[in-house]
C-alpha atoms as a PDB file:
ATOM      1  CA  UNK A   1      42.950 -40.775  -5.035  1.00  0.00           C
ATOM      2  CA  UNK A   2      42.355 -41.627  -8.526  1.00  0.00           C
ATOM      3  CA  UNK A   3      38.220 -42.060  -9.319  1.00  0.00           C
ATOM      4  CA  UNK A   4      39.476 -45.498 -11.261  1.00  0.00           C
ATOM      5  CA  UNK A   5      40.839 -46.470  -8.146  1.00  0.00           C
ATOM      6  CA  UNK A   6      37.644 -46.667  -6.197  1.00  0.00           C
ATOM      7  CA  UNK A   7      33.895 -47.728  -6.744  1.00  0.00           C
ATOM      8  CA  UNK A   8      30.667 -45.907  -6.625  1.00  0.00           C
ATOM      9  CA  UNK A   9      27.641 -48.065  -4.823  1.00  0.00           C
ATOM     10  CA  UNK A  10      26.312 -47.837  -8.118  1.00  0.00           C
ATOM     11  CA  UNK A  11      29.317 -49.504  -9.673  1.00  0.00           C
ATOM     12  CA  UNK A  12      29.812 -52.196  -7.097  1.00  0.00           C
ATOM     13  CA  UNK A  13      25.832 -53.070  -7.115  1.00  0.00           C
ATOM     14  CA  UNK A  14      26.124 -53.468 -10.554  1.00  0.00           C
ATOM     15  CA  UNK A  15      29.021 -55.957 -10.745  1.00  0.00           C
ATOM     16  CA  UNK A  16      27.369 -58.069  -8.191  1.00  0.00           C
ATOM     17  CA  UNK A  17      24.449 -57.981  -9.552  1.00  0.00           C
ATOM     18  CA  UNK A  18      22.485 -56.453  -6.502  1.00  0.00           C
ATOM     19  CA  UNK A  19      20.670 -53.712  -5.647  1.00  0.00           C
ATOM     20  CA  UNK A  20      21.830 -50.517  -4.280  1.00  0.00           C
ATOM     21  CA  UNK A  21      19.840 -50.652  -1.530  1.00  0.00           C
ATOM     22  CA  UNK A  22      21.351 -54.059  -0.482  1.00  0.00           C
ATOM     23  CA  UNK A  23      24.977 -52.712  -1.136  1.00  0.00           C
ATOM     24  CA  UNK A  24      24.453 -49.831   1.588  1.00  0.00           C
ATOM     25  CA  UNK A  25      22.877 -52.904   3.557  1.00  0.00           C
ATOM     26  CA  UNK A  26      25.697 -54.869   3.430  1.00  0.00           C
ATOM     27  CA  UNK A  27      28.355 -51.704   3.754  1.00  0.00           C
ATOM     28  CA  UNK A  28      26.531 -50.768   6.828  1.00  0.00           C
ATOM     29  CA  UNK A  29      26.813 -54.308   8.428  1.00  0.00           C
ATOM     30  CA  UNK A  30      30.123 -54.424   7.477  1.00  0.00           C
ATOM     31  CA  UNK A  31      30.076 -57.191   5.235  1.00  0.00           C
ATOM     32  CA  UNK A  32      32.228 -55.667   1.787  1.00  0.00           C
ATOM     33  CA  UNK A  33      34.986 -54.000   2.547  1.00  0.00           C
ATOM     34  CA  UNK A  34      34.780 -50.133   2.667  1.00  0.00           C
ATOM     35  CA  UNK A  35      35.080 -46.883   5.087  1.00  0.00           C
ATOM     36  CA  UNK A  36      33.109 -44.333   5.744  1.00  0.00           C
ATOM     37  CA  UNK A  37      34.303 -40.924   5.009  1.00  0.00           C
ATOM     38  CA  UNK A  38      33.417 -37.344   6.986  1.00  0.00           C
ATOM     39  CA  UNK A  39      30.441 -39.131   9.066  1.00  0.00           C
ATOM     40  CA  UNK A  40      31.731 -37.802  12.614  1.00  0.00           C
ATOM     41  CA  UNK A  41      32.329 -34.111  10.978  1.00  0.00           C
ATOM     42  CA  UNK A  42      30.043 -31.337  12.450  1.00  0.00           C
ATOM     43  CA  UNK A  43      26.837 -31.310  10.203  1.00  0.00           C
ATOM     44  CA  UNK A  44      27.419 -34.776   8.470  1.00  0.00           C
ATOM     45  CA  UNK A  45      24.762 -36.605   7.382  1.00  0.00           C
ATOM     46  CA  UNK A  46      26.583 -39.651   7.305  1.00  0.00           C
ATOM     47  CA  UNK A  47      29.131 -39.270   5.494  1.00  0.00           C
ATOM     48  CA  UNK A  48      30.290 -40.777   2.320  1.00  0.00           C
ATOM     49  CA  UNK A  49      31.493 -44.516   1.808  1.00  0.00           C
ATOM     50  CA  UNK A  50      35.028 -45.131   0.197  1.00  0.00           C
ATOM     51  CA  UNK A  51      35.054 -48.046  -2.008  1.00  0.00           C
ATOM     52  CA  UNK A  52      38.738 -49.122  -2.927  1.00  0.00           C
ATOM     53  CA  UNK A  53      38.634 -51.557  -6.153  1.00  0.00           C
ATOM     54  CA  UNK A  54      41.375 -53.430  -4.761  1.00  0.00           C
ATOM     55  CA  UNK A  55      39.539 -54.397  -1.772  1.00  0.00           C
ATOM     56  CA  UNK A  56      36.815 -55.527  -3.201  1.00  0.00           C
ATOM     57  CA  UNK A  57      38.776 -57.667  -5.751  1.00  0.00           C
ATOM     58  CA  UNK A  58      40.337 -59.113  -2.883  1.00  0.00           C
ATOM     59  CA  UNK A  59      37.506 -59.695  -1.286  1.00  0.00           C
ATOM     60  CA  UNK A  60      36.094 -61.580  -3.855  1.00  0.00           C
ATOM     61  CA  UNK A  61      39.058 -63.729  -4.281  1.00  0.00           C
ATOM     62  CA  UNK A  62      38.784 -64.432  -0.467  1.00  0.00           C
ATOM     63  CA  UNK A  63      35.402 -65.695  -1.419  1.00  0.00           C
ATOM     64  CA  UNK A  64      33.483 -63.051  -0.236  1.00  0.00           C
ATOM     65  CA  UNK A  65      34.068 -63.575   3.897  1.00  0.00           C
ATOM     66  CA  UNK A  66      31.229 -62.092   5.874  1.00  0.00           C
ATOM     67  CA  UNK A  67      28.485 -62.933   3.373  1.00  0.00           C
ATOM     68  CA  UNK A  68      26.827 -65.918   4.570  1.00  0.00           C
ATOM     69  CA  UNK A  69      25.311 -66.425   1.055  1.00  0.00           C
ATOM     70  CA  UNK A  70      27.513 -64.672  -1.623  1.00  0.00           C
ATOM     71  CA  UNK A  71      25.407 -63.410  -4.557  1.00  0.00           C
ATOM     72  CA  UNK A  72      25.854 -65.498  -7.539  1.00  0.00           C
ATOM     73  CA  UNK A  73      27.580 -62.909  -9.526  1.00  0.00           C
ATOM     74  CA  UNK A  74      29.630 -62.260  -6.580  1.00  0.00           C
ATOM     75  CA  UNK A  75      30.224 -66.221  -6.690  1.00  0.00           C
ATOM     76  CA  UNK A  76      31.133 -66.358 -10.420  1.00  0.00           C
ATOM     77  CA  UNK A  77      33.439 -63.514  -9.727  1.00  0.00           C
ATOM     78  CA  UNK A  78      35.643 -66.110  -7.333  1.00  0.00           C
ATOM     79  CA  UNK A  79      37.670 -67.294 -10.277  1.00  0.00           C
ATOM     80  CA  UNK A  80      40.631 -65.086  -9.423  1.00  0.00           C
ATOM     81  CA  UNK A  81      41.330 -63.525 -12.804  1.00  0.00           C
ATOM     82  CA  UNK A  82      37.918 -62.854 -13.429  1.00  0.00           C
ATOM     83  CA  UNK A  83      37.757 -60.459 -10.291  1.00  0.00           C
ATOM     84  CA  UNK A  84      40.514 -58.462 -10.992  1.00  0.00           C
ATOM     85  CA  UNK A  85      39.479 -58.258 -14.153  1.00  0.00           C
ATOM     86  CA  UNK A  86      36.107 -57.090 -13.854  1.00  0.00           C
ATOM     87  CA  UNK A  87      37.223 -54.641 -11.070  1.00  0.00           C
ATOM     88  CA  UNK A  88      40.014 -53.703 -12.744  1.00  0.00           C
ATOM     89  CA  UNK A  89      37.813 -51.938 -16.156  1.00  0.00           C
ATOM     90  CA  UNK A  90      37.352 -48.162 -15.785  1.00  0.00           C
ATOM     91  CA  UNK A  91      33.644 -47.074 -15.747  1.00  0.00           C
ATOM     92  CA  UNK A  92      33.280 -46.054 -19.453  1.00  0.00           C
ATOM     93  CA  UNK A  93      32.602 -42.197 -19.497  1.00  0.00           C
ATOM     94  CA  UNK A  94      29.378 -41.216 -20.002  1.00  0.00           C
END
């Protein structure tokens, strides 16, 4: 899958404006759309979360179902075109 294609919970915290620790929160419970990767191999710790762009953008234009109170960047994100645009931009290389 192409890295543009998916999200790091750096990334995602970033866009909406919240902290990592509440993105794993909120991944754990669920609540954004995402899988977890490799958690039931032999000697996981966990695994690795998956974090498709297009989810998330569609998620956002869904108005953010299963948050009971949507961040408020998440919120200004609603405006359709303003989600896929945001999620569409390639992390700039470092």
């Amino acid at each position: 899958m192409h890295a543009a294609a998916t999200m790091t919970i750096s990334e995602l915290g970033t866009k909406l404006g919240i902290s990592r620790d509440k993105v794993y929160t909120l991944l754990r419970e669920g609540r954004i759309p995402a899988r977890r990767m490799g958690k039931d191999l032999p000697g996981a710790r966990g695994g690795k979360w998956l974090i498709l762009r297009a989810e998330v953008c569609a998620w956002l234009e869904a108005g953010c179902p299963g948050l009971s109170e949507p961040t408020a960047a998440a919120l200004a994100l609603y405006e359709p075109t303003a989600a896929a645009r945001l999620l569409a931009e390639e992390p700039k290389a470092a």
